[in-house]
Protein backbone atom coordinates (compact mmCIF):
# COMPACT_ATOMS: atom_id res chain seq x y z
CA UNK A 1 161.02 -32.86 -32.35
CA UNK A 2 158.29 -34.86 -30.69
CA UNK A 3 157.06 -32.49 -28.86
CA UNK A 4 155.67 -30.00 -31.65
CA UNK A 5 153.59 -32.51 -33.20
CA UNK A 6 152.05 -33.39 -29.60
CA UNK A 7 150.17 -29.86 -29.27
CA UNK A 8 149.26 -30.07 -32.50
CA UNK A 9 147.45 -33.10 -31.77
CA UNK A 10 145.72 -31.74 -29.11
CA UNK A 11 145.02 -28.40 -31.04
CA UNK A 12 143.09 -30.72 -33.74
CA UNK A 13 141.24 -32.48 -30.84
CA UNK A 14 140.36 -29.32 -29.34
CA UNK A 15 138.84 -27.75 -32.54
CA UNK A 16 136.73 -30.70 -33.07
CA UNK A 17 135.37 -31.04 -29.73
CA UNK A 18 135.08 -27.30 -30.39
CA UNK A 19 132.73 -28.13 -33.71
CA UNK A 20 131.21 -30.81 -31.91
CA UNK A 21 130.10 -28.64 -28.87
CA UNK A 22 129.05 -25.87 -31.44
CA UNK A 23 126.49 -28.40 -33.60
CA UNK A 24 125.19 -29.80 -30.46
CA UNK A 25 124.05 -26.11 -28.84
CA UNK A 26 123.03 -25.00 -32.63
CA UNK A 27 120.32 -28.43 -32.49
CA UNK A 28 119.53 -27.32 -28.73
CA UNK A 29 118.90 -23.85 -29.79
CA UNK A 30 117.25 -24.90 -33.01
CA UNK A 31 114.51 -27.07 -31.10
CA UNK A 32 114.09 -24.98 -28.09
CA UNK A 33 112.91 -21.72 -31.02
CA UNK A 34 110.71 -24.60 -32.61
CA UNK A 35 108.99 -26.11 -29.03
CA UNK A 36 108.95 -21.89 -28.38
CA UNK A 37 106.78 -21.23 -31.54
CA UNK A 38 104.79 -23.93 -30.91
CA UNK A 39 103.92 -23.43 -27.45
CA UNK A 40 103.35 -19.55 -28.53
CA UNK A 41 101.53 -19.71 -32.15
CA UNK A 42 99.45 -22.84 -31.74
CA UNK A 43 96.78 -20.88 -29.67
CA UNK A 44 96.79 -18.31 -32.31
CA UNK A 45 96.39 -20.57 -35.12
CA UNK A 46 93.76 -22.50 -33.47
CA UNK A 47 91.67 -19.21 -32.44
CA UNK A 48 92.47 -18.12 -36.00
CA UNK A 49 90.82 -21.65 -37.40
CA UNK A 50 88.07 -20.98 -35.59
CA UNK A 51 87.39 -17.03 -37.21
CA UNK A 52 87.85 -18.25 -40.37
CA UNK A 53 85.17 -21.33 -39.97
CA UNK A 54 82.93 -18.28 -38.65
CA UNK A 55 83.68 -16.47 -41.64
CA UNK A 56 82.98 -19.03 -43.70
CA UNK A 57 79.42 -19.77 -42.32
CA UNK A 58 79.21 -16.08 -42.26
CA UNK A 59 79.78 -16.27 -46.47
CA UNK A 60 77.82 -19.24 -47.02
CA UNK A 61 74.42 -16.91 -45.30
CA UNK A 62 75.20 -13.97 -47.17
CA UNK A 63 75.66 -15.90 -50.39
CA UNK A 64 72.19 -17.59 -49.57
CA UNK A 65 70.66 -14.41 -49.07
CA UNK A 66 71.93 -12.94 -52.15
CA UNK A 67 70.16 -15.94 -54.07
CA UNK A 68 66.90 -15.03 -51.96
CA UNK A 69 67.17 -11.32 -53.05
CA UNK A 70 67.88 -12.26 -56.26
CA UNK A 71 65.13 -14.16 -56.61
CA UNK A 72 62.84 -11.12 -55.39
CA UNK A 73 64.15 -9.24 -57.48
CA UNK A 74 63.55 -11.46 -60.62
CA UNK A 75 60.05 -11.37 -58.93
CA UNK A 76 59.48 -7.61 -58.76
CA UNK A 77 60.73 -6.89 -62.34
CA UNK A 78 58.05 -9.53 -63.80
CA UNK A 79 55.52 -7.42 -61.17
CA UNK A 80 56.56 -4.59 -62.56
CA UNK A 81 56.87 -5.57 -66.60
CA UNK A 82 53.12 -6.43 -66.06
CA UNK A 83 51.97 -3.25 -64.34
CA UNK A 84 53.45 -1.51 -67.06
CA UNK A 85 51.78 -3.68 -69.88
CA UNK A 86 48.96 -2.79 -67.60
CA UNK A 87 49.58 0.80 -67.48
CA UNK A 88 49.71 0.67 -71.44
CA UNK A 89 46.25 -1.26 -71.47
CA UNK A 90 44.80 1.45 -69.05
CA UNK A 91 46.72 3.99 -71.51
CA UNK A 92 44.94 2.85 -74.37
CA UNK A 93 41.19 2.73 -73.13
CA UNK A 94 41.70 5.93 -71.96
CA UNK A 95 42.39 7.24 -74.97
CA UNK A 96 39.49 5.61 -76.96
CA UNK A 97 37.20 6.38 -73.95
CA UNK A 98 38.54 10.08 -74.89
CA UNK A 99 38.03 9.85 -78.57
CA UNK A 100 34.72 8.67 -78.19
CA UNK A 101 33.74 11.20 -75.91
CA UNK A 102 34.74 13.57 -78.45
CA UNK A 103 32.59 11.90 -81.24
């Protein structure tokens, strides 16, 4: 009767060198993906860092230029309010020139 308790024994062993050996190759696996990624997607990232900095400047000048072209415009519409006030002026003394010349 001895004897069927003694493989068990070793069966238990077994499965837990079995669970042991299992975690140990999951962490192995698990940091040989991460030193992988890193290795692989740190070049990308940091080349991908560097477009968007580019893009950034890139927005910065266009938004500066929009506030310069804004500012022309603003300009040209008071340029152009007064040429028409003008226009009306002109308008006008043509008209009395006219009725004059008719009296």
């Amino acid at each position: 009767m001895t004897l069927s308790f003694i493989p068990l024994a070793s069966v238990t062993g077994a499965v837990i060198t079995i669970i042991a050996l299992l975690l140990v190759a999951a962490i192995i696996g698990y940091l040989t993906a991460w030193f992988y990624a890193k290795s692989v997607y740190t070049p990308i990232i940091k080349k991908l860092e560097e477009e968007k900095a580019d893009l950034q400047k890139q927005v910065a000048d266009l938004k500066d230029n929009v506030s310069k072209l804004n500012s022309k415009v603003d300009d040209l519409n008071g340029k152009i309010t007064k040429l028409e006030e003008e226009a009306e002026k002109k308008e006008k003394e043509i008209k009395e020139l006219k009725s004059r010349i008719k009296e």
